[in-house]
PDB file of N, CA and C in Angstrom:
ATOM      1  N   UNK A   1     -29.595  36.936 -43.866  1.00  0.00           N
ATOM      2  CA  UNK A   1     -29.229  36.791 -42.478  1.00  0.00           C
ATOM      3  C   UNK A   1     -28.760  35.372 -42.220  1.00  0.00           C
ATOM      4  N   UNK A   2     -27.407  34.977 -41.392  1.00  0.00           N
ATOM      5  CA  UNK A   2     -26.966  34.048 -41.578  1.00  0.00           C
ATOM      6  C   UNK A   2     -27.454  33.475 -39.885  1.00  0.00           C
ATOM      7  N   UNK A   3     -27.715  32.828 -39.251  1.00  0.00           N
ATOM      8  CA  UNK A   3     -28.049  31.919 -37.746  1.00  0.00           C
ATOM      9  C   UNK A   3     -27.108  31.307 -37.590  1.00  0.00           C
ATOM     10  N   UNK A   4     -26.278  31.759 -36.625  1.00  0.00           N
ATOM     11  CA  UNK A   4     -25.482  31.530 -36.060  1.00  0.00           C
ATOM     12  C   UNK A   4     -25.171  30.306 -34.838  1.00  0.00           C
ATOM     13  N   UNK A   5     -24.801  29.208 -35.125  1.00  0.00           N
ATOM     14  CA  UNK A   5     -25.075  27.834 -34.019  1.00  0.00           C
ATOM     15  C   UNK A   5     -25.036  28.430 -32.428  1.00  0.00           C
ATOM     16  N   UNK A   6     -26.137  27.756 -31.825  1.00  0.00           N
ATOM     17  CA  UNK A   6     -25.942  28.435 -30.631  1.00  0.00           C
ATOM     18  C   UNK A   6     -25.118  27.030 -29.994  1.00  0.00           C
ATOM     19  N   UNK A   7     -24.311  27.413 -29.016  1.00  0.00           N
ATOM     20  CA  UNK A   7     -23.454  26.920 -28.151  1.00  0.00           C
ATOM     21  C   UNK A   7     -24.186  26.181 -26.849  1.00  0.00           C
ATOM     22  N   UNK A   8     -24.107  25.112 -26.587  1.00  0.00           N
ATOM     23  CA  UNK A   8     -24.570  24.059 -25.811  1.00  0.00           C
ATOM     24  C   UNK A   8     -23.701  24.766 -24.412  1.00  0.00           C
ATOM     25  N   UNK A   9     -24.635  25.087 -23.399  1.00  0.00           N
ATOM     26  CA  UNK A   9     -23.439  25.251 -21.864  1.00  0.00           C
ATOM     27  C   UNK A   9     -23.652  24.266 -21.364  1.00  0.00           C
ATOM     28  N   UNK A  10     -22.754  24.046 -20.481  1.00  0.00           N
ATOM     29  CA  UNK A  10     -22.732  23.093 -19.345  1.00  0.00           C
ATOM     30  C   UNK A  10     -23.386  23.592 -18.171  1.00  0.00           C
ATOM     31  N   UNK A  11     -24.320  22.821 -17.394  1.00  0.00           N
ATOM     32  CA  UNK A  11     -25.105  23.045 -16.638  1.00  0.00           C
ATOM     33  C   UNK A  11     -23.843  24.024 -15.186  1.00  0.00           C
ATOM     34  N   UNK A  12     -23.881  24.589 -14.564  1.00  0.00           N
ATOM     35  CA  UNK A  12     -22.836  25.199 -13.606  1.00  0.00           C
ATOM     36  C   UNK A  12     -22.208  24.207 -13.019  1.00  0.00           C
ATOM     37  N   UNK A  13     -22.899  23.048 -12.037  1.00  0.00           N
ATOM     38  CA  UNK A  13     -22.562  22.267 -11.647  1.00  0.00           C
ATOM     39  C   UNK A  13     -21.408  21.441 -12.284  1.00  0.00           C
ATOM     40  N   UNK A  14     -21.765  21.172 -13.147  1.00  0.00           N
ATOM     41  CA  UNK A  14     -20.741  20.582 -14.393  1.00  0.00           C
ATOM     42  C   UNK A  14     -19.676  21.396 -14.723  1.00  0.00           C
ATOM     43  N   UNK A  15     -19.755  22.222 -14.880  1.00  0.00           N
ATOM     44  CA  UNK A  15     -18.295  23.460 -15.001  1.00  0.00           C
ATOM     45  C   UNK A  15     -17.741  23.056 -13.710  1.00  0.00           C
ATOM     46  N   UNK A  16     -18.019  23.217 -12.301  1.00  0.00           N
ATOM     47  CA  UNK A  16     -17.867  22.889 -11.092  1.00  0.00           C
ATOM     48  C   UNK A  16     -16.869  21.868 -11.148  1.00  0.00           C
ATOM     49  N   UNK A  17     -17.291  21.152 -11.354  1.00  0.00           N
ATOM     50  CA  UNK A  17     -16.429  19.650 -11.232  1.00  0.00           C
ATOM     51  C   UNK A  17     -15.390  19.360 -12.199  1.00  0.00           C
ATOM     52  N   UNK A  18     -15.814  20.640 -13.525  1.00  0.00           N
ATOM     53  CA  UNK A  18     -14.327  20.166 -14.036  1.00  0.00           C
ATOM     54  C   UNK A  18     -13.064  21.236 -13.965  1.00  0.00           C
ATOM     55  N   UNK A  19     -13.660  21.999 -12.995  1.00  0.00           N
ATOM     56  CA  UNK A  19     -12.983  22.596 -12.842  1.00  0.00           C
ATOM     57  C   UNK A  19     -11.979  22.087 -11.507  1.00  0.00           C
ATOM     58  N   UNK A  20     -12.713  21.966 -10.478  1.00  0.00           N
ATOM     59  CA  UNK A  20     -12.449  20.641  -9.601  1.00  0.00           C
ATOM     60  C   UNK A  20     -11.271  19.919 -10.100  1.00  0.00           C
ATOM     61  N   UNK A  21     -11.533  19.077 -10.978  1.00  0.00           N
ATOM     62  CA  UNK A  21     -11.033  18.012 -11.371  1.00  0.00           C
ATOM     63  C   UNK A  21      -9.494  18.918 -11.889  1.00  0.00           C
ATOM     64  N   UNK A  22      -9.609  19.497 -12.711  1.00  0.00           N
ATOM     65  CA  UNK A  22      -8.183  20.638 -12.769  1.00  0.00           C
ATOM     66  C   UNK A  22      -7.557  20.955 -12.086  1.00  0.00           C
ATOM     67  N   UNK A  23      -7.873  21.285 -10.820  1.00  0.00           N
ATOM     68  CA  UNK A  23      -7.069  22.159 -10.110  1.00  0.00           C
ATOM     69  C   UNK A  23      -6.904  20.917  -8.610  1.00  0.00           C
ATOM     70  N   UNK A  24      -7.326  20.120  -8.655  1.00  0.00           N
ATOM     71  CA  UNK A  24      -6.989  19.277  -7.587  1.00  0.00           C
ATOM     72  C   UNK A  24      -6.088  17.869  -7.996  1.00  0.00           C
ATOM     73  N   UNK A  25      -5.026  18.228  -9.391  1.00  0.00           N
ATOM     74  CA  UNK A  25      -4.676  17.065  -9.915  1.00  0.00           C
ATOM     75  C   UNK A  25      -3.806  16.159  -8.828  1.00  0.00           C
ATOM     76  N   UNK A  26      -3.282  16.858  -8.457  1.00  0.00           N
ATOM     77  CA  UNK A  26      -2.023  16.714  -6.884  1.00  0.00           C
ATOM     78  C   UNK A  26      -3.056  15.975  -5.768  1.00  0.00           C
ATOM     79  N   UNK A  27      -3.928  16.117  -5.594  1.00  0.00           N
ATOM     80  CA  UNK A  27      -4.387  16.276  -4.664  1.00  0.00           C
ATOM     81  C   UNK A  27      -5.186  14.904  -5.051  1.00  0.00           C
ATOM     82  N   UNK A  28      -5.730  14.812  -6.163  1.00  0.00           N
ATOM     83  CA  UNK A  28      -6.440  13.508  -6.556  1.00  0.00           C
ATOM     84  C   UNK A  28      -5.236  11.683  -6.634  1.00  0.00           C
ATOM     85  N   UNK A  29      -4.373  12.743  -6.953  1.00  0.00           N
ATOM     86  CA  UNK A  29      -3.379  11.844  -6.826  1.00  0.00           C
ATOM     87  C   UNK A  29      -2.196  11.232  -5.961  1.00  0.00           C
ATOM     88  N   UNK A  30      -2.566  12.248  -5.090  1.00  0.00           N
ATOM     89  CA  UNK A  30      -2.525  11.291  -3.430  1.00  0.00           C
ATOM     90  C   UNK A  30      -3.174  10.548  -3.371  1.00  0.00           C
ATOM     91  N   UNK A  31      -4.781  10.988  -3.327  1.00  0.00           N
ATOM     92  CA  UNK A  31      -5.683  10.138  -2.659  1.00  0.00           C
ATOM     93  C   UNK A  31      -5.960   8.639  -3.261  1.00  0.00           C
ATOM     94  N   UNK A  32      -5.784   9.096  -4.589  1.00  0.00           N
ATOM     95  CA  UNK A  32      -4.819   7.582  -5.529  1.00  0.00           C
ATOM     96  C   UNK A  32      -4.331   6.543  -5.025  1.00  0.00           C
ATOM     97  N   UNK A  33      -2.524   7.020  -4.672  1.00  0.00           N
ATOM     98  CA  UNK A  33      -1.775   6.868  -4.452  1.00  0.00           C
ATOM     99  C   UNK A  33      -1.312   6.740  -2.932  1.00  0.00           C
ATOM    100  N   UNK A  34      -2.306   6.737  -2.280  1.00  0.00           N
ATOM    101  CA  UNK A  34      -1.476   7.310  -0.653  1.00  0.00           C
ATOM    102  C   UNK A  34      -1.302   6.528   0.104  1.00  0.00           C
ATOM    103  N   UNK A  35      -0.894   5.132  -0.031  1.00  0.00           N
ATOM    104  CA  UNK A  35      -0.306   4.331   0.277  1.00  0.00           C
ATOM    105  C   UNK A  35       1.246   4.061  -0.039  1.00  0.00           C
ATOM    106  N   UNK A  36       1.555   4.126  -1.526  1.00  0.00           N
ATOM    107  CA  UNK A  36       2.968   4.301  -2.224  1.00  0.00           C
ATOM    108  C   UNK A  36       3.394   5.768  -1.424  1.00  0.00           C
ATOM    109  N   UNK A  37       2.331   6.352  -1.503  1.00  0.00           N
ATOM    110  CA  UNK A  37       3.396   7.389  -0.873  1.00  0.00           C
ATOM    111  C   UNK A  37       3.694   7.425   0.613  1.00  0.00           C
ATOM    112  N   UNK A  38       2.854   6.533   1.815  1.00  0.00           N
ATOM    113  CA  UNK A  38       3.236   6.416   2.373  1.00  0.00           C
ATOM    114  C   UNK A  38       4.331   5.183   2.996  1.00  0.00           C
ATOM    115  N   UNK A  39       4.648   4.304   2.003  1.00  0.00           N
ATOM    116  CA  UNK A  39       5.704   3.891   2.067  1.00  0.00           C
ATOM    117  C   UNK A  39       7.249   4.152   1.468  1.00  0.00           C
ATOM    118  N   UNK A  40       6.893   5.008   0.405  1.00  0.00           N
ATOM    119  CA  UNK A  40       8.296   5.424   0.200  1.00  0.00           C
ATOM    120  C   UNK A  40       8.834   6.677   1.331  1.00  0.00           C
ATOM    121  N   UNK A  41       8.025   7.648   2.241  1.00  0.00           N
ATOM    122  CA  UNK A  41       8.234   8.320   2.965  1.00  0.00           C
ATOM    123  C   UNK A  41       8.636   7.635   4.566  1.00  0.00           C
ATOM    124  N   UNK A  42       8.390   6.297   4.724  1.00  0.00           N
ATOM    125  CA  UNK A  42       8.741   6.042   5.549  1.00  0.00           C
ATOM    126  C   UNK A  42       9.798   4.936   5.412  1.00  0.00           C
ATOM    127  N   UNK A  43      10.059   4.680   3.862  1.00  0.00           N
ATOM    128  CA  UNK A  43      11.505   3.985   3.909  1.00  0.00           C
ATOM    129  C   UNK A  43      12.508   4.784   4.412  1.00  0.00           C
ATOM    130  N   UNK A  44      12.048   6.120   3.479  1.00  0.00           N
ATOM    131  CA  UNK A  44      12.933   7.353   3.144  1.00  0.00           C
ATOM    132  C   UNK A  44      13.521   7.320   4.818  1.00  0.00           C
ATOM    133  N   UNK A  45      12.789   8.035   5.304  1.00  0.00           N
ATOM    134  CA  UNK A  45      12.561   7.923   6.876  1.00  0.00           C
ATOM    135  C   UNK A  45      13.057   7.472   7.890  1.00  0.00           C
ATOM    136  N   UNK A  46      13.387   6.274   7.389  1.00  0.00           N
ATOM    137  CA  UNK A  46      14.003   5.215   8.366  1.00  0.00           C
ATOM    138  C   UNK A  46      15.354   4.959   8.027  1.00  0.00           C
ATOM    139  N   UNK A  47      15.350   5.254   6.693  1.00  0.00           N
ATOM    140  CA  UNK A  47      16.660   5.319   6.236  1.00  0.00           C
ATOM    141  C   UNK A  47      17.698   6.099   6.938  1.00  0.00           C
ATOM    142  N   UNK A  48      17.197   7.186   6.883  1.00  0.00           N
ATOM    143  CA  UNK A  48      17.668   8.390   7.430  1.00  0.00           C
ATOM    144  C   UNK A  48      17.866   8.247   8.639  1.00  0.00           C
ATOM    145  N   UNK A  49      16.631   7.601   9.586  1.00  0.00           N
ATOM    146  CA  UNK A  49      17.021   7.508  10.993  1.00  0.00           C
ATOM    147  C   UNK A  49      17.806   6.708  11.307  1.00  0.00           C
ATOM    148  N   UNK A  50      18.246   5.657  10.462  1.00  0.00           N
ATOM    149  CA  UNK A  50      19.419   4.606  10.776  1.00  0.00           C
ATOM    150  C   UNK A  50      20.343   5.255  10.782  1.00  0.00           C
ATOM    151  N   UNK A  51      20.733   5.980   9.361  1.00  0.00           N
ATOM    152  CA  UNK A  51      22.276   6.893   9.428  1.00  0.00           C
ATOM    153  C   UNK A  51      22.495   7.826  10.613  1.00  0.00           C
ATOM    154  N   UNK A  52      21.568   8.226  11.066  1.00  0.00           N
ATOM    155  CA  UNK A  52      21.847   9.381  12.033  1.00  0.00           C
ATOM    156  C   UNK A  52      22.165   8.368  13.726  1.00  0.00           C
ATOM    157  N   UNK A  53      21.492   7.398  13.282  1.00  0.00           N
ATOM    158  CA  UNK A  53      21.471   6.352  14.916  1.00  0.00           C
ATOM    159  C   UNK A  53      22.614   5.918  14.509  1.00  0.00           C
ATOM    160  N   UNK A  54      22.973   5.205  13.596  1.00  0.00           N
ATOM    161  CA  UNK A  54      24.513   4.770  13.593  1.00  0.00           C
ATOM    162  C   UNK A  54      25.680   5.704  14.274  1.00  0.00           C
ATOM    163  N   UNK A  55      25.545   6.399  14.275  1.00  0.00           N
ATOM    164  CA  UNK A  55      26.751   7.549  14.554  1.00  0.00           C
ATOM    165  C   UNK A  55      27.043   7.938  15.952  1.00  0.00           C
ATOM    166  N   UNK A  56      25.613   7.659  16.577  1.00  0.00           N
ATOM    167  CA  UNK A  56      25.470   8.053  18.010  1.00  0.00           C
ATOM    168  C   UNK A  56      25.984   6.462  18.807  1.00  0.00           C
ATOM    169  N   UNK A  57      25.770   7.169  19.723  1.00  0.00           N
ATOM    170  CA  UNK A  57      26.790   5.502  21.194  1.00  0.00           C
ATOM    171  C   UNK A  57      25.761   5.229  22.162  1.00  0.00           C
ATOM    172  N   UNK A  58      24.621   4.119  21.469  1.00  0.00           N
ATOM    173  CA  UNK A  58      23.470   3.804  22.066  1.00  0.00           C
ATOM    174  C   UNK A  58      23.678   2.590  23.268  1.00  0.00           C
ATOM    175  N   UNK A  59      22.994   2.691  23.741  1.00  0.00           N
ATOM    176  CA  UNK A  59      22.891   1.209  24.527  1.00  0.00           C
ATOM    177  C   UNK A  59      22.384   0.574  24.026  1.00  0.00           C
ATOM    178  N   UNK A  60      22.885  -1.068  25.211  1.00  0.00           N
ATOM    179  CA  UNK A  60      22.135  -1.987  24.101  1.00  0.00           C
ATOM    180  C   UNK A  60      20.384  -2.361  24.289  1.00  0.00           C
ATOM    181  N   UNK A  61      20.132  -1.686  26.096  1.00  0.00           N
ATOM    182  CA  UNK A  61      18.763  -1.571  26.272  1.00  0.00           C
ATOM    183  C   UNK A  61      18.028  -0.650  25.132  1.00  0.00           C
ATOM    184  N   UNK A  62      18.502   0.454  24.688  1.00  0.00           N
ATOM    185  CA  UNK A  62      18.217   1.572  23.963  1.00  0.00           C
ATOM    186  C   UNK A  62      17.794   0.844  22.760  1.00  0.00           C
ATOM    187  N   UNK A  63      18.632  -0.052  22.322  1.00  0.00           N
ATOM    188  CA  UNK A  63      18.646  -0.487  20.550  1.00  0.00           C
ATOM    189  C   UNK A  63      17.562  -1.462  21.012  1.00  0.00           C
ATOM    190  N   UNK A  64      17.425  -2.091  22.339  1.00  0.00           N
ATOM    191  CA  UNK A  64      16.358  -3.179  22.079  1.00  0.00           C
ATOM    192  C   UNK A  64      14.861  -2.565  22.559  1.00  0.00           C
ATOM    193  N   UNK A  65      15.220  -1.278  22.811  1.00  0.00           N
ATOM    194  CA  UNK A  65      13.740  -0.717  22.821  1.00  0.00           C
ATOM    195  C   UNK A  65      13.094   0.137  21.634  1.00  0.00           C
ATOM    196  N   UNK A  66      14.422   0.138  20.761  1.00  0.00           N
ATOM    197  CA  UNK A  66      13.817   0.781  19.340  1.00  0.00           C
ATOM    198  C   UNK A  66      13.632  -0.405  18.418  1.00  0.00           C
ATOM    199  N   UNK A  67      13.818  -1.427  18.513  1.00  0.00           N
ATOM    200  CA  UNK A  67      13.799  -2.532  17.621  1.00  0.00           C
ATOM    201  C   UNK A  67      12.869  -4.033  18.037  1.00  0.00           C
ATOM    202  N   UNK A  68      11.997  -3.107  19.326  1.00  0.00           N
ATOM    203  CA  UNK A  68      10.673  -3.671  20.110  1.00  0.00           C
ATOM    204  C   UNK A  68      10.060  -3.750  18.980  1.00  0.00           C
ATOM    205  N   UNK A  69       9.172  -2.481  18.466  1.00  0.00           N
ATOM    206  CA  UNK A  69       7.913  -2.544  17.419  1.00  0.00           C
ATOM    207  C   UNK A  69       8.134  -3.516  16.190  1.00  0.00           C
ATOM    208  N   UNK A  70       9.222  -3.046  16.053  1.00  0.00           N
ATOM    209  CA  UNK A  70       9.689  -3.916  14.349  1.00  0.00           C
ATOM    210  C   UNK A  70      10.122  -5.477  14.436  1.00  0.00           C
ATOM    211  N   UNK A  71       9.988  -6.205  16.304  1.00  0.00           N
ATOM    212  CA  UNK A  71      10.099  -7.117  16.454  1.00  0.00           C
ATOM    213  C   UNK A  71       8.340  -7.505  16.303  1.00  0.00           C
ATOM    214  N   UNK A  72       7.746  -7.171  17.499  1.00  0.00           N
ATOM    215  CA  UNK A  72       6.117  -6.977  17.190  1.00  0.00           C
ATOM    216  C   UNK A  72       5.349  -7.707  16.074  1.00  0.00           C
ATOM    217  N   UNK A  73       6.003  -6.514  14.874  1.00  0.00           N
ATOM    218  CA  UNK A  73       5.301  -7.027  13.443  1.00  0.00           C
ATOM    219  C   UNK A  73       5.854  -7.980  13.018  1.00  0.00           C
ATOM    220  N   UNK A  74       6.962  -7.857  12.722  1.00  0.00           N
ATOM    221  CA  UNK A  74       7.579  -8.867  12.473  1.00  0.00           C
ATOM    222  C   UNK A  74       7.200 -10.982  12.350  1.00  0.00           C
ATOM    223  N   UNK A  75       6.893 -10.905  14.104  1.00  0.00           N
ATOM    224  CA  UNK A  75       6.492 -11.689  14.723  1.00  0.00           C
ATOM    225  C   UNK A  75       4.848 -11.990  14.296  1.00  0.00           C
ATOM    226  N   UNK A  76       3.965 -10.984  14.129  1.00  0.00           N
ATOM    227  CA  UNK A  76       2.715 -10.989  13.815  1.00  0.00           C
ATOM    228  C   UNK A  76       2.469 -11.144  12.655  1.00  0.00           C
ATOM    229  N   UNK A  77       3.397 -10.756  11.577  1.00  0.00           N
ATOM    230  CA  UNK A  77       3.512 -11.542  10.041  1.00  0.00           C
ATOM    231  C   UNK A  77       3.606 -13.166  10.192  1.00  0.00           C
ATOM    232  N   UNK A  78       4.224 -13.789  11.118  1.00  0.00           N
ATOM    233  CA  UNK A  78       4.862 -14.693  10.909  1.00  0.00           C
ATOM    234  C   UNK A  78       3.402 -16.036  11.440  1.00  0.00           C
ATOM    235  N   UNK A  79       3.015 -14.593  12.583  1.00  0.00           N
ATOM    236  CA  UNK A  79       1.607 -16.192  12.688  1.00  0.00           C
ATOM    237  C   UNK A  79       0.834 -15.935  12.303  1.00  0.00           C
ATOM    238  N   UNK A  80       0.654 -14.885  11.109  1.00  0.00           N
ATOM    239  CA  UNK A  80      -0.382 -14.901  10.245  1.00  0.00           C
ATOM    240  C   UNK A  80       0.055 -16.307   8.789  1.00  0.00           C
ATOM    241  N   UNK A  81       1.469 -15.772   8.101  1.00  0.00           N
ATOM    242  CA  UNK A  81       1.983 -16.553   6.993  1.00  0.00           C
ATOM    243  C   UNK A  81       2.279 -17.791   7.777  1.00  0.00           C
ATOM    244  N   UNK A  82       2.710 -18.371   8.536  1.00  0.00           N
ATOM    245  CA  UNK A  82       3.057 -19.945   8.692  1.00  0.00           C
ATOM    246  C   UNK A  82       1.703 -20.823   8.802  1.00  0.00           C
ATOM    247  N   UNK A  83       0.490 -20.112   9.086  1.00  0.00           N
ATOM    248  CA  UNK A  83      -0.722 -20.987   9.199  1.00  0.00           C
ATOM    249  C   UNK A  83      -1.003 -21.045   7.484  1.00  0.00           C
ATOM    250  N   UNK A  84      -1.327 -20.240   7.421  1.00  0.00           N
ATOM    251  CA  UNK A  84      -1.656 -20.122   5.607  1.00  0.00           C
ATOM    252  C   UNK A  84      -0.689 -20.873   4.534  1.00  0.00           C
ATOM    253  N   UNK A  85       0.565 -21.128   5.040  1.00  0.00           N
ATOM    254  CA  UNK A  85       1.416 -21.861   4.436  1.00  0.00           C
ATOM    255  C   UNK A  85       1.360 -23.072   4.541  1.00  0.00           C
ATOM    256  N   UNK A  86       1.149 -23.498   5.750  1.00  0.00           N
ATOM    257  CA  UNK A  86       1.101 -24.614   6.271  1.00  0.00           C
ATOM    258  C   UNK A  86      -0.447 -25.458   5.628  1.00  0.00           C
ATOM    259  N   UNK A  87      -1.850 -24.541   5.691  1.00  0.00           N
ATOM    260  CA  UNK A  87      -2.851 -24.618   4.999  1.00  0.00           C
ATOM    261  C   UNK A  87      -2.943 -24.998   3.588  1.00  0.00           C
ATOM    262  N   UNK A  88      -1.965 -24.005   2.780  1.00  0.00           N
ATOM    263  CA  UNK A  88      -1.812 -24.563   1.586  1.00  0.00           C
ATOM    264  C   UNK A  88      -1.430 -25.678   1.091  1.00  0.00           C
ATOM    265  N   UNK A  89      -0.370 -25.910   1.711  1.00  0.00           N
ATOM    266  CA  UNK A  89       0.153 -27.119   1.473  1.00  0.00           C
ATOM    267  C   UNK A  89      -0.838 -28.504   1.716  1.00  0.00           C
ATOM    268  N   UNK A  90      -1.619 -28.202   2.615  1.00  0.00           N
ATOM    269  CA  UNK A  90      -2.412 -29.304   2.973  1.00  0.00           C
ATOM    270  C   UNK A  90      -3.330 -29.484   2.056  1.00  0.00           C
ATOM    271  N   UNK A  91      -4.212 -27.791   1.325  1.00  0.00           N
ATOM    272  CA  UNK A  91      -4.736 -28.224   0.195  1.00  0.00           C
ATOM    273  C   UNK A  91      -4.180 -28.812  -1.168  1.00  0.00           C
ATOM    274  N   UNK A  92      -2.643 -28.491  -1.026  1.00  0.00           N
ATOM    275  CA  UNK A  92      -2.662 -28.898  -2.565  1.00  0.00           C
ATOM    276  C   UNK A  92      -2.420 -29.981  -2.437  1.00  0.00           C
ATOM    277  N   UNK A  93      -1.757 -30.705  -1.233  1.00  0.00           N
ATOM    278  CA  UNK A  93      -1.434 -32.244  -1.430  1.00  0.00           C
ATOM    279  C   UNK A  93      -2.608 -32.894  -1.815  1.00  0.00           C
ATOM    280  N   UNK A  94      -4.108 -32.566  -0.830  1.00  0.00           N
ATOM    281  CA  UNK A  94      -5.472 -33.120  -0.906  1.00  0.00           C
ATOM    282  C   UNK A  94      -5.873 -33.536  -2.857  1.00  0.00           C
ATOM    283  N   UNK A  95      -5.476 -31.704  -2.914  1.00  0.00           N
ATOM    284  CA  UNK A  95      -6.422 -31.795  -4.189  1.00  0.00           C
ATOM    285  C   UNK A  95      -4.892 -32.612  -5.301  1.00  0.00           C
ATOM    286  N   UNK A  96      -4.113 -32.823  -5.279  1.00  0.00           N
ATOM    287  CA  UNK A  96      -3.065 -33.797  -6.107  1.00  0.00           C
ATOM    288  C   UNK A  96      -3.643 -35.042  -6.241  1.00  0.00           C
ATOM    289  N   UNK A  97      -4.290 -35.419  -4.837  1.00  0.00           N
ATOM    290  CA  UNK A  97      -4.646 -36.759  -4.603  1.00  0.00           C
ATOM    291  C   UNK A  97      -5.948 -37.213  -5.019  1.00  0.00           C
ATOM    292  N   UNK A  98      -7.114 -35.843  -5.074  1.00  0.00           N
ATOM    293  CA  UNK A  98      -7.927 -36.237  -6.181  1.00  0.00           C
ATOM    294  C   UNK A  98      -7.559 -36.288  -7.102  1.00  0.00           C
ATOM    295  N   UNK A  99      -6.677 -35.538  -7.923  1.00  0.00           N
ATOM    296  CA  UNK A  99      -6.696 -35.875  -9.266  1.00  0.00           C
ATOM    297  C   UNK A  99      -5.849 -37.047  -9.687  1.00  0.00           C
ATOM    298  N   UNK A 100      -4.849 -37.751  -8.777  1.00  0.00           N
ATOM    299  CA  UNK A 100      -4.877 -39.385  -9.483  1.00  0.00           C
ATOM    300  C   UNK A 100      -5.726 -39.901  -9.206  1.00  0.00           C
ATOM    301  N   UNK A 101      -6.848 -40.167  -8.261  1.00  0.00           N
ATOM    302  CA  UNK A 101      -7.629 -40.886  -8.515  1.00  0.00           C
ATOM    303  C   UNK A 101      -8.644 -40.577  -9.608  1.00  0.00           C
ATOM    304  N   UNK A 102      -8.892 -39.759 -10.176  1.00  0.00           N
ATOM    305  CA  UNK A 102      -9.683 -39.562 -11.145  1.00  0.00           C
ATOM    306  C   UNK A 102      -8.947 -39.664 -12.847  1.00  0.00           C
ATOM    307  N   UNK A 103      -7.482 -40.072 -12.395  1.00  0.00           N
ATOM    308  CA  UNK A 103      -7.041 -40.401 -13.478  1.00  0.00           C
ATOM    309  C   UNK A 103      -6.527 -42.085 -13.690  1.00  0.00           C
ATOM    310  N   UNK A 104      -6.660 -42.921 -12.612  1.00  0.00           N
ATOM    311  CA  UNK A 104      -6.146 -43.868 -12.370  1.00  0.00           C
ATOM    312  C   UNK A 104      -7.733 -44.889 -12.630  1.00  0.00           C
TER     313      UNK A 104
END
């Protein structure tokens, strides 16, 4: 009589999850990703809405009320990066100036 190896299962739970893990590959990889994807969908996006706004005969109140928000940020990048720029610079001159004196 020959004994035959018995086969190790995976607890259910464990089947569970890899099964999971299979069938939600799309889905894991948004949640990854779902930033890239929400910027290439809203380049895409805008792209598109430019071509289609180009064509039409807007006003110029019209164009300056669609080009409000993107002034907004714009503007709110700018006094975030000019302090921090301006900051840096102040550290690196500082720390330049320790290091001739510690070489002088």
């Amino acid at each position: 009589m020959a004994v035959e190896p018995v086969e190790e299962q995976k607890p259910a739970k464990s089947r569970e999850k890899t099964r999971k893990k299979q069938k939600n590959g799309c889905g894991q990889w948004i949640r990854r990703n779902g930033f890239l994807l929400l910027l290439l969908v809203s380049t895409v996006s805008g792209y598109v809405l430019g071509l289609f706004l180009q064509s039409q005969r807007l006003s110029n109140h019209t164009i300056h009320l669609i080009g409000f928000p993107g002034q907004l940020v714009l503007r709110a990048f700018l006094m975030i990066i000019v302090p921090l720029l301006f900051c840096s610079l102040v550290l690196g001159v500082s720390n330049t100036q320790t290091i001739e004196h510690m070489f002088s």
